[in-house]
PDB file of N, CA and C in Angstrom:
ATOM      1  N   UNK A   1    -103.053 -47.826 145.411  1.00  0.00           N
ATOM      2  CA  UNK A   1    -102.370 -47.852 144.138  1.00  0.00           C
ATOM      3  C   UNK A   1    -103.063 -46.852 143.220  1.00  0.00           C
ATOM      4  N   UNK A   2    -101.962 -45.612 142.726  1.00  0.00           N
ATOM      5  CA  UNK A   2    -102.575 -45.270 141.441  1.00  0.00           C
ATOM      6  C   UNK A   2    -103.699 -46.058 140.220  1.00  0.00           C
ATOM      7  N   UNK A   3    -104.446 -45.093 139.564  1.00  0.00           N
ATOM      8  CA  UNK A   3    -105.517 -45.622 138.566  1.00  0.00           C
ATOM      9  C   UNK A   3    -104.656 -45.334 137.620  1.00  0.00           C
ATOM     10  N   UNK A   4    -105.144 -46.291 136.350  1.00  0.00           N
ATOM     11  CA  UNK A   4    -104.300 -46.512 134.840  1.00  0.00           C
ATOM     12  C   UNK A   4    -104.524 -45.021 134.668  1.00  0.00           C
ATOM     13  N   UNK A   5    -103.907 -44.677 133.948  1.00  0.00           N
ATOM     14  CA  UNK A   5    -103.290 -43.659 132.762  1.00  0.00           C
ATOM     15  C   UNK A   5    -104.207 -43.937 131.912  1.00  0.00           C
ATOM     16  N   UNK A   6    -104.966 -42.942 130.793  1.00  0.00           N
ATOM     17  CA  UNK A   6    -105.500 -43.303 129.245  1.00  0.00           C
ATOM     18  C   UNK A   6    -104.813 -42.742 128.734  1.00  0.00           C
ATOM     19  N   UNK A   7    -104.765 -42.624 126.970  1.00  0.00           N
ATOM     20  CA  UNK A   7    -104.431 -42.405 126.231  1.00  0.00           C
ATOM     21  C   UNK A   7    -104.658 -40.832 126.315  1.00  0.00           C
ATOM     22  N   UNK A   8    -105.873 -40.049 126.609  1.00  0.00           N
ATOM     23  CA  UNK A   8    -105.769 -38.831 126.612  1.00  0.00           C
ATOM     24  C   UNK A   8    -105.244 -38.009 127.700  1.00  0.00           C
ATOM     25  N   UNK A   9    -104.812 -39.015 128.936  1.00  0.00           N
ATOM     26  CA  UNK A   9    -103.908 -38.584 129.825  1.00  0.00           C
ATOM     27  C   UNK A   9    -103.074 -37.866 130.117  1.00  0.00           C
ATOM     28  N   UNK A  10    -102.287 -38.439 128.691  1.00  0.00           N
ATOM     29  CA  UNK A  10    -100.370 -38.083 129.104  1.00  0.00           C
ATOM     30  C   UNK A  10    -100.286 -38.103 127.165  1.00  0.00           C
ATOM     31  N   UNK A  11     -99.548 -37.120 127.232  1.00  0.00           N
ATOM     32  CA  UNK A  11     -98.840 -37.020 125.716  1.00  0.00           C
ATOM     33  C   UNK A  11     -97.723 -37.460 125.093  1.00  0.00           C
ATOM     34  N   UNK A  12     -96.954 -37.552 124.598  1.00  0.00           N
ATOM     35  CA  UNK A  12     -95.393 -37.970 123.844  1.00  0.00           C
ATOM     36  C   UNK A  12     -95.196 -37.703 122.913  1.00  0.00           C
ATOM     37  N   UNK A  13     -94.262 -36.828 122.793  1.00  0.00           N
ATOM     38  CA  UNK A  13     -93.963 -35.359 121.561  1.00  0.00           C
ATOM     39  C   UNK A  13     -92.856 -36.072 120.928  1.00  0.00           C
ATOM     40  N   UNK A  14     -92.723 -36.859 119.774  1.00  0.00           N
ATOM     41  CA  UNK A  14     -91.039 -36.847 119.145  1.00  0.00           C
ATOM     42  C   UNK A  14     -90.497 -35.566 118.844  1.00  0.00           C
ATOM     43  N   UNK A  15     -88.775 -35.884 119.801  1.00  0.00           N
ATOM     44  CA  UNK A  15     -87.882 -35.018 119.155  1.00  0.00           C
ATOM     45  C   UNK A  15     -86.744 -35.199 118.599  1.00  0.00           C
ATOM     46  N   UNK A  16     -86.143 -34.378 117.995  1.00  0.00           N
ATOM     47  CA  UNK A  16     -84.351 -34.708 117.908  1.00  0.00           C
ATOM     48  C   UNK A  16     -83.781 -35.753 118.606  1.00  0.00           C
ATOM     49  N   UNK A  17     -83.726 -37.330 118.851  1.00  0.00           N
ATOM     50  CA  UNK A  17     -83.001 -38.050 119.330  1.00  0.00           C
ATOM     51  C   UNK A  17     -83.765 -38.324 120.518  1.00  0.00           C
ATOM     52  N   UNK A  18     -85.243 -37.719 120.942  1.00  0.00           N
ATOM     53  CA  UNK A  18     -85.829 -37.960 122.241  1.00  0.00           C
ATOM     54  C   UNK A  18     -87.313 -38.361 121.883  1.00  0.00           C
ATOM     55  N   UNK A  19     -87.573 -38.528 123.367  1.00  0.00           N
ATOM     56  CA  UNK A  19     -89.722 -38.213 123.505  1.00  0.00           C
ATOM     57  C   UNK A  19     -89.520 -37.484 124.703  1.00  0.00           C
ATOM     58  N   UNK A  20     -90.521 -36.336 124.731  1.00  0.00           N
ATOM     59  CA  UNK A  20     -90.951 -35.742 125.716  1.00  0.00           C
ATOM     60  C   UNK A  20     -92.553 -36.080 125.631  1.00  0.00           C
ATOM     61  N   UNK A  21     -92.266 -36.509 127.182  1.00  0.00           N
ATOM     62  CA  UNK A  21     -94.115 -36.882 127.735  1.00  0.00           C
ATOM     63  C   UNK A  21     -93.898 -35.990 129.060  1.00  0.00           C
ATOM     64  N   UNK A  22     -95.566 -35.692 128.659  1.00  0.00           N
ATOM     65  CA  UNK A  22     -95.754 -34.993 129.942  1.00  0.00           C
ATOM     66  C   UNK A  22     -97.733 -35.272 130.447  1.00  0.00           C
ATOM     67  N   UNK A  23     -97.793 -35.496 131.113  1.00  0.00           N
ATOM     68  CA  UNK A  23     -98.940 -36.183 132.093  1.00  0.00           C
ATOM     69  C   UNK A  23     -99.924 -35.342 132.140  1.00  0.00           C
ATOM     70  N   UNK A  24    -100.966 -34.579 131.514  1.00  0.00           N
ATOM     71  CA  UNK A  24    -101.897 -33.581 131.274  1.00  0.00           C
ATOM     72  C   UNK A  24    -102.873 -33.078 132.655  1.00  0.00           C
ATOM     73  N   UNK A  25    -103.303 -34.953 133.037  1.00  0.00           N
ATOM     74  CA  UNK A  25    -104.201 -35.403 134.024  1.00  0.00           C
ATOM     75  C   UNK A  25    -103.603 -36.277 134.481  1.00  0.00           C
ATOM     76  N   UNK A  26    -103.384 -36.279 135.965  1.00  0.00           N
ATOM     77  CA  UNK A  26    -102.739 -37.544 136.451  1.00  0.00           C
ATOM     78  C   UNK A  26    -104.287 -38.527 137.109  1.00  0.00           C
ATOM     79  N   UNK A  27    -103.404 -39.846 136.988  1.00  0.00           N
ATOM     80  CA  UNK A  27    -104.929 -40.648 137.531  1.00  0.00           C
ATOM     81  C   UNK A  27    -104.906 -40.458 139.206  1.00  0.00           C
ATOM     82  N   UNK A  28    -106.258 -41.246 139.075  1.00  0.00           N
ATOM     83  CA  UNK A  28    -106.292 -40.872 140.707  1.00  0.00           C
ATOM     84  C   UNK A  28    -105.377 -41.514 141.526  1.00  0.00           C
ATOM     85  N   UNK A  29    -105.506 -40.850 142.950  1.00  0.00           N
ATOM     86  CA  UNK A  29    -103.965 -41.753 143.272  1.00  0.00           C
ATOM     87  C   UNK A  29    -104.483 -42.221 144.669  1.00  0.00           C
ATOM     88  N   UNK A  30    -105.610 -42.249 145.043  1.00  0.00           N
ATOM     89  CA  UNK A  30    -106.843 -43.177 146.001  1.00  0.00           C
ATOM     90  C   UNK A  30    -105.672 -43.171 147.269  1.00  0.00           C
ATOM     91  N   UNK A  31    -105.506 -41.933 147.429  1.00  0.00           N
ATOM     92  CA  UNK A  31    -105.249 -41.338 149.088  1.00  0.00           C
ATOM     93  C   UNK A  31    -103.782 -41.682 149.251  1.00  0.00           C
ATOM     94  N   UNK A  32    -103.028 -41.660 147.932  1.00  0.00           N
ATOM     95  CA  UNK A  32    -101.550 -41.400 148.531  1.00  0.00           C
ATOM     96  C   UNK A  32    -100.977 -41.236 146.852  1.00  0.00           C
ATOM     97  N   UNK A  33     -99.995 -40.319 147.604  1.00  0.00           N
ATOM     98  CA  UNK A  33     -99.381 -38.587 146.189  1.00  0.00           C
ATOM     99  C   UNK A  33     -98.917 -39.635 145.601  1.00  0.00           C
ATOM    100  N   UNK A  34     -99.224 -39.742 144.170  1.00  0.00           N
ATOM    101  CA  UNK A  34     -98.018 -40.300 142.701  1.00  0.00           C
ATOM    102  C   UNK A  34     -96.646 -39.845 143.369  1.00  0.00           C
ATOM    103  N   UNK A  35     -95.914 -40.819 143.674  1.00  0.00           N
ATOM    104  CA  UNK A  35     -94.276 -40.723 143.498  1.00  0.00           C
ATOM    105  C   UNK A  35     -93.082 -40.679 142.184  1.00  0.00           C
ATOM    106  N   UNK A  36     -93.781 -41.319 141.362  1.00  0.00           N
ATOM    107  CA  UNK A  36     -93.455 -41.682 140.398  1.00  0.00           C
ATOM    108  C   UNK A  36     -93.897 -41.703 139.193  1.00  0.00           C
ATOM    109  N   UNK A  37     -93.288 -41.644 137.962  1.00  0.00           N
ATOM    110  CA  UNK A  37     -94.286 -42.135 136.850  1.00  0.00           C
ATOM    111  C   UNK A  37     -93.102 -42.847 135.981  1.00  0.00           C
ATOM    112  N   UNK A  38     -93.229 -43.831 135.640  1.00  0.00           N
ATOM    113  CA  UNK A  38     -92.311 -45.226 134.985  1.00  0.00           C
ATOM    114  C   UNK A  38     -93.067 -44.910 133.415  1.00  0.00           C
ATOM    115  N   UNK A  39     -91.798 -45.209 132.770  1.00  0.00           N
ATOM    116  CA  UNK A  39     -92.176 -45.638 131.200  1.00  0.00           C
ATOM    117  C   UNK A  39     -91.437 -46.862 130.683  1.00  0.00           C
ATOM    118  N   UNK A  40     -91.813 -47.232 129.947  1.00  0.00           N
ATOM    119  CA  UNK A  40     -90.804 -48.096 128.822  1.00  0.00           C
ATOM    120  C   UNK A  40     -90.832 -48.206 127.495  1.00  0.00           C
ATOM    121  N   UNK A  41     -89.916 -48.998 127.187  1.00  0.00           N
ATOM    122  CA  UNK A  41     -90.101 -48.464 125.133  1.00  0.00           C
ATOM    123  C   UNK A  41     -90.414 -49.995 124.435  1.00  0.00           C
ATOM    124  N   UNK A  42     -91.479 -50.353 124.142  1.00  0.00           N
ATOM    125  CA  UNK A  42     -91.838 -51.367 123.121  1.00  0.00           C
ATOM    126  C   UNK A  42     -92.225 -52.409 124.399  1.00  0.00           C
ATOM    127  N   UNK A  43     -91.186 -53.336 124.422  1.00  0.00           N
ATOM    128  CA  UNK A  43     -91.874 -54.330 125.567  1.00  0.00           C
ATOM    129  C   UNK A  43     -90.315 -54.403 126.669  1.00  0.00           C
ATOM    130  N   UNK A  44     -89.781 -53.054 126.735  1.00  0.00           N
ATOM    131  CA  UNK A  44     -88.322 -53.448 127.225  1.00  0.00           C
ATOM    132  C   UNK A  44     -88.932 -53.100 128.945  1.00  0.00           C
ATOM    133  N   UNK A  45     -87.521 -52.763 130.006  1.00  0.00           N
ATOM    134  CA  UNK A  45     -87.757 -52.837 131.126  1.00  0.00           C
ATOM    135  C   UNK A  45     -88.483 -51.618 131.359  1.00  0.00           C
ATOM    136  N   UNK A  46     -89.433 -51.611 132.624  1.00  0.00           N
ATOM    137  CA  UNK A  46     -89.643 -50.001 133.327  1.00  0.00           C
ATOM    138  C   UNK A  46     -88.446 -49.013 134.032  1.00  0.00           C
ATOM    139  N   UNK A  47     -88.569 -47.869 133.590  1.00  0.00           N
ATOM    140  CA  UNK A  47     -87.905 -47.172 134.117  1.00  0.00           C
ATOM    141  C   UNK A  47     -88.221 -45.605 134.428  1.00  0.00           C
ATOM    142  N   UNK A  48     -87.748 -45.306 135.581  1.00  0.00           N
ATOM    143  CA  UNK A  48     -88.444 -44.329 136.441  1.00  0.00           C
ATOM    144  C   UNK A  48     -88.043 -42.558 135.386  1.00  0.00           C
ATOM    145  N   UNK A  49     -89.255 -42.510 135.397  1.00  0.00           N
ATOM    146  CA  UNK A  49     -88.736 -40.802 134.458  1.00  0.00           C
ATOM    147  C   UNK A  49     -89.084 -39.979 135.265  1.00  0.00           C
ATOM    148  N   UNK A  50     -89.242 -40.006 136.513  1.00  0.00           N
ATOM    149  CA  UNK A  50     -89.277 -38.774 137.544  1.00  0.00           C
ATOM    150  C   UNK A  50     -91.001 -38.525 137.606  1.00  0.00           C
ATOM    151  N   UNK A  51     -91.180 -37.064 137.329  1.00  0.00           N
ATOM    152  CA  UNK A  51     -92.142 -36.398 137.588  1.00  0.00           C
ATOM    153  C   UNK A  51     -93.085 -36.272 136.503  1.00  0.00           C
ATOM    154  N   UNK A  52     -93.747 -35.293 136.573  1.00  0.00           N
ATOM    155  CA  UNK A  52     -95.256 -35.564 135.526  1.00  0.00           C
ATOM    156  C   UNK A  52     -94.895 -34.822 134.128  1.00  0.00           C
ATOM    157  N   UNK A  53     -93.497 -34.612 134.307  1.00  0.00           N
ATOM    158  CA  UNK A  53     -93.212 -34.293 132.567  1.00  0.00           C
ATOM    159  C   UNK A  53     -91.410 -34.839 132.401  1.00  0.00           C
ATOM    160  N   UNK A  54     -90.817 -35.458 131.403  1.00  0.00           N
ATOM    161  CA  UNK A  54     -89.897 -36.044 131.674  1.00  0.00           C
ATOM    162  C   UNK A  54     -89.215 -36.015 129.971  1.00  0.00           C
ATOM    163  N   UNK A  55     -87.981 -36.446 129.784  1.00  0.00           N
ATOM    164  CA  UNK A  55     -88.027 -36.865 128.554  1.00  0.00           C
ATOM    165  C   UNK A  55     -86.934 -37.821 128.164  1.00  0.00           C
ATOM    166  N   UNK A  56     -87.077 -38.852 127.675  1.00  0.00           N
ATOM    167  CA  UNK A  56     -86.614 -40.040 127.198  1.00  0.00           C
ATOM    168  C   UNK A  56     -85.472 -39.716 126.122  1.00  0.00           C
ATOM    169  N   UNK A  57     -84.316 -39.964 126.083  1.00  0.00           N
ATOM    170  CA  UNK A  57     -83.598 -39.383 125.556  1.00  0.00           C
ATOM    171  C   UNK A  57     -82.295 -40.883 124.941  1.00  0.00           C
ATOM    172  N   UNK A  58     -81.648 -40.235 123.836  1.00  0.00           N
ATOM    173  CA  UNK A  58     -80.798 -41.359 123.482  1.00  0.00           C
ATOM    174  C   UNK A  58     -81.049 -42.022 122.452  1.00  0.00           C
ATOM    175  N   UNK A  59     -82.320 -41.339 121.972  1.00  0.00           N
ATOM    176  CA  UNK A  59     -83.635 -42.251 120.724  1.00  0.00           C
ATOM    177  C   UNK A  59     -82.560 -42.282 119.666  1.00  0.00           C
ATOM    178  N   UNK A  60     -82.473 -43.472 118.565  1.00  0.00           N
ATOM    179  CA  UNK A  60     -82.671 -43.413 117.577  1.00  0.00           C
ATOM    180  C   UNK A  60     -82.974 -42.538 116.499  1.00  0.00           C
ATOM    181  N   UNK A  61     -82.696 -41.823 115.878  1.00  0.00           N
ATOM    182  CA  UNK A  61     -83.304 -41.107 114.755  1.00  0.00           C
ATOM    183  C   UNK A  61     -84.407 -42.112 113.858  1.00  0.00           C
ATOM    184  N   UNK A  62     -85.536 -41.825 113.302  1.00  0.00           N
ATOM    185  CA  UNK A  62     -85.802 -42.718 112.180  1.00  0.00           C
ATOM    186  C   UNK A  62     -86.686 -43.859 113.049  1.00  0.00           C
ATOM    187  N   UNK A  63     -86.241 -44.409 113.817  1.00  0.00           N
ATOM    188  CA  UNK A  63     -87.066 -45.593 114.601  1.00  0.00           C
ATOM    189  C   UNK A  63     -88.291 -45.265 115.544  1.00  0.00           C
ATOM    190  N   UNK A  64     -89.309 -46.154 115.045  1.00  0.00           N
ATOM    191  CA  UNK A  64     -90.193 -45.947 115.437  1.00  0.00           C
ATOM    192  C   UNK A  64     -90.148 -46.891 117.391  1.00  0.00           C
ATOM    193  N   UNK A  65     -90.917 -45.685 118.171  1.00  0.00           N
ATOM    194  CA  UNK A  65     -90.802 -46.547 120.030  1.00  0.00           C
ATOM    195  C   UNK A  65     -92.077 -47.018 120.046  1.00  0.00           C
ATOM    196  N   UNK A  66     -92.478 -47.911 120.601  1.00  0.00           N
ATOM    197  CA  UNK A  66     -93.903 -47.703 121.751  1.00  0.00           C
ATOM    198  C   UNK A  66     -93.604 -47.393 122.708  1.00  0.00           C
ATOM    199  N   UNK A  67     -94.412 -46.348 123.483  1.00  0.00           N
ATOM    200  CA  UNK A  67     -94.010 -45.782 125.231  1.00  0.00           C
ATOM    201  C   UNK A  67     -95.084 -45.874 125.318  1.00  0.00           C
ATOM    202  N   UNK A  68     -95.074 -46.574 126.811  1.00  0.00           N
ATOM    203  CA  UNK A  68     -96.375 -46.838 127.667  1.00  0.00           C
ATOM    204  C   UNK A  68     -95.650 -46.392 128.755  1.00  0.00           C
ATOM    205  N   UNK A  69     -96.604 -45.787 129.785  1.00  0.00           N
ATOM    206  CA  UNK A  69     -96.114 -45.474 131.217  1.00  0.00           C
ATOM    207  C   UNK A  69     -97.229 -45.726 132.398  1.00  0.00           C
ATOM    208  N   UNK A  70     -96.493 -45.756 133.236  1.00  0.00           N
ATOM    209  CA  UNK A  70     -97.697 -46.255 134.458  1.00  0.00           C
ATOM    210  C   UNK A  70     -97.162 -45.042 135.862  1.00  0.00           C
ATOM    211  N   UNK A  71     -98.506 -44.677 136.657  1.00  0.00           N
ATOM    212  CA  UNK A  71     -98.265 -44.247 137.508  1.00  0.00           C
ATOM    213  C   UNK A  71     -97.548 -45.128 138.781  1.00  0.00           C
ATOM    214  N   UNK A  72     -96.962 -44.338 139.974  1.00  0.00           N
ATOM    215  CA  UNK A  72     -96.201 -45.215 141.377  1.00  0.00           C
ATOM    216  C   UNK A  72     -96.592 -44.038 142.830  1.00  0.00           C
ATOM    217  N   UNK A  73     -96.876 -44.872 143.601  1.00  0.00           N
ATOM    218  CA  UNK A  73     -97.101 -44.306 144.847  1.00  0.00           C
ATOM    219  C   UNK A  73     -96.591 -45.354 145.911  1.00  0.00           C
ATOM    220  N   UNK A  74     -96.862 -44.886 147.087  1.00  0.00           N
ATOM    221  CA  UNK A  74     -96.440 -45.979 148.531  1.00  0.00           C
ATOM    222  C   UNK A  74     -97.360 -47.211 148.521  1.00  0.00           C
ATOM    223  N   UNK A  75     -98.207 -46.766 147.688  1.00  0.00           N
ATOM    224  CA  UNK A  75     -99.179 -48.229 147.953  1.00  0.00           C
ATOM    225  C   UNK A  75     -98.546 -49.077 146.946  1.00  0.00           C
ATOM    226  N   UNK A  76     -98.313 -48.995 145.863  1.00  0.00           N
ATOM    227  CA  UNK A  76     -98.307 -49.995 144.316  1.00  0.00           C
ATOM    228  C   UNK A  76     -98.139 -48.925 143.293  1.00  0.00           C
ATOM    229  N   UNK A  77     -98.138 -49.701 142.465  1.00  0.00           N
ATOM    230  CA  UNK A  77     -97.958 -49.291 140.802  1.00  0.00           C
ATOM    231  C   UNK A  77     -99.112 -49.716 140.367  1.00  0.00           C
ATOM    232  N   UNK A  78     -99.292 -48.588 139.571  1.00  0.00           N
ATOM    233  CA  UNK A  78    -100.430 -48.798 138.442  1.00  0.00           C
ATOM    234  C   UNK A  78    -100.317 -49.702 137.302  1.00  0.00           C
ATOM    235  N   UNK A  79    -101.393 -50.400 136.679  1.00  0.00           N
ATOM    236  CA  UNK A  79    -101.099 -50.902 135.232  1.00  0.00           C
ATOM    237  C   UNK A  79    -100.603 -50.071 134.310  1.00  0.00           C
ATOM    238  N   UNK A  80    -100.300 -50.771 133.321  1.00  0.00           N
ATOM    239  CA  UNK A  80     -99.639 -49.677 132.174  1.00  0.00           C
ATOM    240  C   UNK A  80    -100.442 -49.124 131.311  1.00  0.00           C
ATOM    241  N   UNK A  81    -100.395 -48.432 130.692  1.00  0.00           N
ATOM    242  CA  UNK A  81    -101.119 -47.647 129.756  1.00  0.00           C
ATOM    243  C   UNK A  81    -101.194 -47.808 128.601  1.00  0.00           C
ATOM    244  N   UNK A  82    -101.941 -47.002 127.577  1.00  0.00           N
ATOM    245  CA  UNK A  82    -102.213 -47.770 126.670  1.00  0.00           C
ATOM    246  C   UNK A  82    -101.106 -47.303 126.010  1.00  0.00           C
ATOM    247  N   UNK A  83    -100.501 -48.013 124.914  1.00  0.00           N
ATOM    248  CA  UNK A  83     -98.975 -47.809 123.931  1.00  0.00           C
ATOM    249  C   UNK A  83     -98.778 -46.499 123.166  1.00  0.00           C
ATOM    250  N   UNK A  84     -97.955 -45.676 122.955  1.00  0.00           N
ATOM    251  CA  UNK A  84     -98.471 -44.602 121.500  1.00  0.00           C
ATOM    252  C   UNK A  84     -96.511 -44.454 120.680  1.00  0.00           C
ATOM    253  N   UNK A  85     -97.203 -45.022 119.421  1.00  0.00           N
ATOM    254  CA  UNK A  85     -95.628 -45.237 118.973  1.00  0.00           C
ATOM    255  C   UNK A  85     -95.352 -43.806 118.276  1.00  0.00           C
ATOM    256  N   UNK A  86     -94.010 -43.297 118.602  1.00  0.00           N
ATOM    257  CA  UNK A  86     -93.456 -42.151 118.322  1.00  0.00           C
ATOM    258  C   UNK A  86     -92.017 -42.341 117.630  1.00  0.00           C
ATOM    259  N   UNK A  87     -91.988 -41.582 116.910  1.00  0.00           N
ATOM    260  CA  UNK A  87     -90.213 -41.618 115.902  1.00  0.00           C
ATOM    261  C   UNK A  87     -89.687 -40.693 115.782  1.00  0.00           C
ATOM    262  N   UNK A  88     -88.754 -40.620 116.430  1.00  0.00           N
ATOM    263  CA  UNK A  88     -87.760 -39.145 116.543  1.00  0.00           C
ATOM    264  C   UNK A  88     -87.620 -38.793 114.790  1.00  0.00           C
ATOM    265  N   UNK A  89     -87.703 -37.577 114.365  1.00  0.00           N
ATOM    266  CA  UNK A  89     -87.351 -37.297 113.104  1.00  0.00           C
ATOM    267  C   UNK A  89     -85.810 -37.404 112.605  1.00  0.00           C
ATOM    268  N   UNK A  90     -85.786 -37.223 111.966  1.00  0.00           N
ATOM    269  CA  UNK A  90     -84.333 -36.612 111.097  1.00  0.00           C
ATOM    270  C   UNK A  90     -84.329 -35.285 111.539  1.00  0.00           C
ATOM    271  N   UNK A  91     -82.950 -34.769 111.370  1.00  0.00           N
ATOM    272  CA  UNK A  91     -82.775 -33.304 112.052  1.00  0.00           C
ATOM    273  C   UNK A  91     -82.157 -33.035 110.524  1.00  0.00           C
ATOM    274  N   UNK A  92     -82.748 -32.262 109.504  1.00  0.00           N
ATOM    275  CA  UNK A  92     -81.742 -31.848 108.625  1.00  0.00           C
ATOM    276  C   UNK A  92     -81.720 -30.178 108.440  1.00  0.00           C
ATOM    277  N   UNK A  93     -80.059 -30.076 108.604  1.00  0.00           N
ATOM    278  CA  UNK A  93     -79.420 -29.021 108.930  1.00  0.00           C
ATOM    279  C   UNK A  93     -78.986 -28.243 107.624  1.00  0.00           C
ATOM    280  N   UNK A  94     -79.305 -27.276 106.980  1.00  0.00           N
ATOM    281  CA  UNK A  94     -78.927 -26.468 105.950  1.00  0.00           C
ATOM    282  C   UNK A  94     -78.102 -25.316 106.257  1.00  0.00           C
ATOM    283  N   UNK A  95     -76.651 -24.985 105.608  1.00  0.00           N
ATOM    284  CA  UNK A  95     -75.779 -23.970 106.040  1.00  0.00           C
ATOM    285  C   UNK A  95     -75.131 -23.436 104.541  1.00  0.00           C
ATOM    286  N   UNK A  96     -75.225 -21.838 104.659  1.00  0.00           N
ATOM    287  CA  UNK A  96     -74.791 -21.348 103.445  1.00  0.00           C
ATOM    288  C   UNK A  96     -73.927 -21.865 102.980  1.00  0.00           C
ATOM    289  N   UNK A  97     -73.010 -22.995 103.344  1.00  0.00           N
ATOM    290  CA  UNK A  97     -72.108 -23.729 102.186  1.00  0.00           C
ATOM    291  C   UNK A  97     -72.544 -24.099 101.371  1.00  0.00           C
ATOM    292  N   UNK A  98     -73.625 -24.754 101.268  1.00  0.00           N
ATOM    293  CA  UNK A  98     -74.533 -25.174 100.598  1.00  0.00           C
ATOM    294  C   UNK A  98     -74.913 -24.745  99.238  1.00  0.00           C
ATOM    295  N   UNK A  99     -74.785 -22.959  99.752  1.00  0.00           N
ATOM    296  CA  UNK A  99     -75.561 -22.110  98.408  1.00  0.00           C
ATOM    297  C   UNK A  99     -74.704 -21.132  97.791  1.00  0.00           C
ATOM    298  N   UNK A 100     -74.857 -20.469  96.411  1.00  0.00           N
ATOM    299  CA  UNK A 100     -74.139 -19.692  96.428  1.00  0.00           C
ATOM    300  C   UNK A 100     -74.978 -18.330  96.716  1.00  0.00           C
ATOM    301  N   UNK A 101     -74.540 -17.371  98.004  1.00  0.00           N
ATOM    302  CA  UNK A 101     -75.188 -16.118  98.369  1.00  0.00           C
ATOM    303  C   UNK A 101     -74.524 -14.971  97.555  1.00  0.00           C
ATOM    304  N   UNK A 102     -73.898 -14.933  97.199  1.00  0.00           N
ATOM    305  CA  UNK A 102     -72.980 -13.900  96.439  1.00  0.00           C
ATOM    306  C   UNK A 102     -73.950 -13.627  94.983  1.00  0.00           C
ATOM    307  N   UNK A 103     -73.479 -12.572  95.179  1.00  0.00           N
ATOM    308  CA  UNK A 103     -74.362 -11.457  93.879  1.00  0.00           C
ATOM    309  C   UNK A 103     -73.695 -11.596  92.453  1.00  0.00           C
ATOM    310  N   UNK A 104     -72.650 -12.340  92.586  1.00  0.00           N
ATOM    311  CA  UNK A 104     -71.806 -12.873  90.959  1.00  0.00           C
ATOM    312  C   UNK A 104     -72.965 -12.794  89.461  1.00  0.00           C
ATOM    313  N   UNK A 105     -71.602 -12.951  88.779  1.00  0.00           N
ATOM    314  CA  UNK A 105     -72.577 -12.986  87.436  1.00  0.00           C
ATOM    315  C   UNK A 105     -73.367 -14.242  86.957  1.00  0.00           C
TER     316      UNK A 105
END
């Protein structure tokens, strides 16, 4: 079975409506390849995000997640990791309707 994940492990970037994590250092994986790497959001189900960089998508604007993730191999799953809460921003969009560009009096 994969070794836990730390906190300086693996990262989680808020974006526009997502998290992108991506796995810096993977833990050890004590003689058989990480297959997997699982996340989840707050205390909901695990779910498989593929490979050692992934991104969680569908977020909320404004709401704050906890994502914890755990490594997977042929032997077992790892424990989970430690939590890091992330909040997709607001996306605010400014377009010359907005302004007046014209050289008027």
């Amino acid at each position: 079975m994969p070794g836990t994940l730390t906190s300086g492990n693996w990262t989680a970037t808020a974006g526009v409506d997502k998290i992108d994590v991506v796995v810096t250092t993977p833990p050890a994986d004590n003689g058989s390849s990480i297959t997997d790497y699982e996340y989840r959001l707050d205390a909901g189900s695990w779910i498989s995000g593929g490979g050692a960089s992934f991104s969680i998508t569908g977020l909320t604007r404004g709401t704050a997640y906890g994502v914890t993730i755990r490594a997977k191999n042929a032997v077992g799953t790892a424990a989970a990791s430690d939590s890091k809460t992330r909040t997709p921003p607001w996306q605010c969009v400014l377009t010359s309707a907005l302004f007046d560009l014209g050289g008027g009096a």
